[in-house]
Structure formats: C-alpha cells, structure tokens
C-alpha atoms as a PDB file:
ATOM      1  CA  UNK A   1    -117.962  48.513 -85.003  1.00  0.00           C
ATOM      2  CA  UNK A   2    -120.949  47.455 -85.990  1.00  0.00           C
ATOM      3  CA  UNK A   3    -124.416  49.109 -87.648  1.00  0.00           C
ATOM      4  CA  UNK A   4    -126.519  47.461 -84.789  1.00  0.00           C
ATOM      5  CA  UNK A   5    -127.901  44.339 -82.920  1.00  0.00           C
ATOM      6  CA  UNK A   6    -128.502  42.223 -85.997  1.00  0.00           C
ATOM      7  CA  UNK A   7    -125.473  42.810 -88.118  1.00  0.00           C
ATOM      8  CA  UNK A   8    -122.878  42.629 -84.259  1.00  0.00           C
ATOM      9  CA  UNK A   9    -124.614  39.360 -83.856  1.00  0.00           C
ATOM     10  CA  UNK A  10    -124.139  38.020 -87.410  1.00  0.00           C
ATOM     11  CA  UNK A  11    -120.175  39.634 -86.705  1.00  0.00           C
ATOM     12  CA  UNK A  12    -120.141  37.705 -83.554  1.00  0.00           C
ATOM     13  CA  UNK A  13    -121.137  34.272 -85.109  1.00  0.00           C
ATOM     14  CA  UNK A  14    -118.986  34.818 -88.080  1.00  0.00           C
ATOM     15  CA  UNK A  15    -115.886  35.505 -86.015  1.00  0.00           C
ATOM     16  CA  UNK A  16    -116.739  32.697 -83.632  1.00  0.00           C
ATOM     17  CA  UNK A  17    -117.504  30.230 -86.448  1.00  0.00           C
ATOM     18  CA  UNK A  18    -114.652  31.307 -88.974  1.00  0.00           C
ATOM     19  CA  UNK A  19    -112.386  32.631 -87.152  1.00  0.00           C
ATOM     20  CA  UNK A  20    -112.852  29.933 -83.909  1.00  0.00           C
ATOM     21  CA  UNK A  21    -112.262  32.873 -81.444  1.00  0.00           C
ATOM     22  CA  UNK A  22    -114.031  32.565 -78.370  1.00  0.00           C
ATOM     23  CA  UNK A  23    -117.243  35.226 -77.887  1.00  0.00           C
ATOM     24  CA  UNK A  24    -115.661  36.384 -74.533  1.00  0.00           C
ATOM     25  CA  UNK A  25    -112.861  37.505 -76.563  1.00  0.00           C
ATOM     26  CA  UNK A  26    -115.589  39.710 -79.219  1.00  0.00           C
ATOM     27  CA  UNK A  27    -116.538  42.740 -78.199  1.00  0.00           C
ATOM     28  CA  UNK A  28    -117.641  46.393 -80.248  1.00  0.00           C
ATOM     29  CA  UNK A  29    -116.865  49.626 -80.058  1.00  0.00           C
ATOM     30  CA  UNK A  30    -119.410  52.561 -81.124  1.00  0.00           C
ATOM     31  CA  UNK A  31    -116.712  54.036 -83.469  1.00  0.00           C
ATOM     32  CA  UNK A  32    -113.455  52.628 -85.382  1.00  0.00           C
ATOM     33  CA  UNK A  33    -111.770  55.769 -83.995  1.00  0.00           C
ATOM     34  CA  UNK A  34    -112.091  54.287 -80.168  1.00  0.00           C
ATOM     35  CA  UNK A  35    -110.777  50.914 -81.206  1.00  0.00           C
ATOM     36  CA  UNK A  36    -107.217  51.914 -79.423  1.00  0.00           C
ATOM     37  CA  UNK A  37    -108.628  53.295 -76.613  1.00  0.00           C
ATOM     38  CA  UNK A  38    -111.072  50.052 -76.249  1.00  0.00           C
ATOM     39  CA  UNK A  39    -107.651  47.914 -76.505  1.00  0.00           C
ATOM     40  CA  UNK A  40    -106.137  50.103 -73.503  1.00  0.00           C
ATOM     41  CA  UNK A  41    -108.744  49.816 -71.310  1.00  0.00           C
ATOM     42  CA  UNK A  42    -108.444  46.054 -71.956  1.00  0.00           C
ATOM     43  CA  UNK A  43    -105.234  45.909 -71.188  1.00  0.00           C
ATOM     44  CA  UNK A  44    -105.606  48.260 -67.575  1.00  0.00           C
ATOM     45  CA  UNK A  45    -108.893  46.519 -66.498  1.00  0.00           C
ATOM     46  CA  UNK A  46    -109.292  43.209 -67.644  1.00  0.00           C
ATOM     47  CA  UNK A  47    -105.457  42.048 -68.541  1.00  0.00           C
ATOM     48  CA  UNK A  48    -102.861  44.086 -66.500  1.00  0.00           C
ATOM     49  CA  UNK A  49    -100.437  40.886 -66.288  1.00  0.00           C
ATOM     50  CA  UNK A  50    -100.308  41.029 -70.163  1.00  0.00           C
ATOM     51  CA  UNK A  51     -97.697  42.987 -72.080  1.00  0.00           C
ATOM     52  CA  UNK A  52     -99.582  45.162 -74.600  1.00  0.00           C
ATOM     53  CA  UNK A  53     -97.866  43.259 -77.568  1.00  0.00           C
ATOM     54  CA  UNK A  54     -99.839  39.865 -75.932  1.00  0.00           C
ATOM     55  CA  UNK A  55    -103.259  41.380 -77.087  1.00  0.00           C
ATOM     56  CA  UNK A  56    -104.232  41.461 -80.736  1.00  0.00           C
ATOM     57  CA  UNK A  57    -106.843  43.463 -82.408  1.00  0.00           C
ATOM     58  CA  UNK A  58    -108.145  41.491 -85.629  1.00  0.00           C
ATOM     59  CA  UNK A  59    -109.880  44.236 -88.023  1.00  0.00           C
ATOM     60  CA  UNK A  60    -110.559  44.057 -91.911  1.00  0.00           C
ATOM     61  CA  UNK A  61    -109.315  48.336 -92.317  1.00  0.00           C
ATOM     62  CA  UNK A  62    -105.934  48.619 -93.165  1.00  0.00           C
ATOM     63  CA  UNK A  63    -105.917  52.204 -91.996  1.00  0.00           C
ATOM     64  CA  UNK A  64    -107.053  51.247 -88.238  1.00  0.00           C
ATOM     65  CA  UNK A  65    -104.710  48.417 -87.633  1.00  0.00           C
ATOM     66  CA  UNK A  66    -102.166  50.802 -88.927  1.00  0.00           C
ATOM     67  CA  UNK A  67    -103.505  53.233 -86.391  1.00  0.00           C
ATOM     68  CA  UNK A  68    -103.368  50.913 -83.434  1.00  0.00           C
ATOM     69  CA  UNK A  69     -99.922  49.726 -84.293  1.00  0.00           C
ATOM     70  CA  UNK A  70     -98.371  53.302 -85.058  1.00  0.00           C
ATOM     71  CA  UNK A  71     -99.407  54.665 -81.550  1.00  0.00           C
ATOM     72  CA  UNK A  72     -98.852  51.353 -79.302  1.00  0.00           C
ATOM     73  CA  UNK A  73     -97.331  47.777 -78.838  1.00  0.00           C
ATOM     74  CA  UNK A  74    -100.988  46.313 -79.276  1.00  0.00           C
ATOM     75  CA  UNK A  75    -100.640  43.344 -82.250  1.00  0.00           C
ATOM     76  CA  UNK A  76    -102.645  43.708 -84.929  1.00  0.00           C
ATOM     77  CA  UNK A  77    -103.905  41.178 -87.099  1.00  0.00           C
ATOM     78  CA  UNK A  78    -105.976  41.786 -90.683  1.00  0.00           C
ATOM     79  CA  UNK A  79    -108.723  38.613 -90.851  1.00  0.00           C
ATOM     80  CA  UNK A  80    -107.091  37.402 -94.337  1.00  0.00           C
ATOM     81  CA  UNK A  81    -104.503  35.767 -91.734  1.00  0.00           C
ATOM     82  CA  UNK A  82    -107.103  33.391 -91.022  1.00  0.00           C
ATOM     83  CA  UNK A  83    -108.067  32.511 -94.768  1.00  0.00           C
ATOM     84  CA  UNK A  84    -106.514  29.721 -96.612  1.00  0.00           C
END
C-alpha cells in the first residue's frame, strides 16, 4: 500500500535497493485489506505452476502477514529478515 506516486516509487527503490528484489516482483495494492486477495490472483493468473507456499508476501504489519498466513499457504516474510 502506498499514499501515492512519490512515496510507491521511493517503496519501489527501497525494496529494489535494500531488499535486492527485482521491480517485476513489486507491486501495490489500494488497501492492506486486499493484500490476500492480490496474492491469489497472483497465484491463478500469473503463477498457476507454483504451490501457494512458493510465493511470499514481504510486509512490515505484523497483523497482515498474520492475516495472509491464517487464511492460506501464501509465505510470509516481515522485512527485518533482510536486516543484519
């Protein structure tokens, strides 16, 4: 989710540059809430070989990764992982 153009591209070139994840793997969602729905359509449309529990959702709110991982097989991944 992000609060518009500027601060998704400053997300975008954070994630890419910190995080080393590719920007055809970034994408936002209007609303936390449709995070899990996002990660389904994903999964349908764009990566139906996957398993579910081969696509990860990195996110900084405790309460949506617990969301996503309480109501699928989706991984879920909170960006301290990446921190030293």
């Amino acid at each position: 989710m992000a609060g518009g153009k500027a601060e998704e591209s400053a997300k975008m070139k954070f994630s890419m540059d910190y995080y080393n994840i590719p920007e055809e793997n970034i994408f936002f969602v209007p609303d936390k809430t449709k995070k899990l729905d996002f990660l389904k359509y994903l999964h349908e449309e764009k990566y139906p070989e996957l398993q579910e529990s081969d696509i990860a959702m990195v996110e900084d709110t405790v309460k949506t990764l617990n969301q996503i991982f309480n109501n699928s097989d989706f991984m879920t991944v909170h960006v301290t992982s990446f921190m030293d």
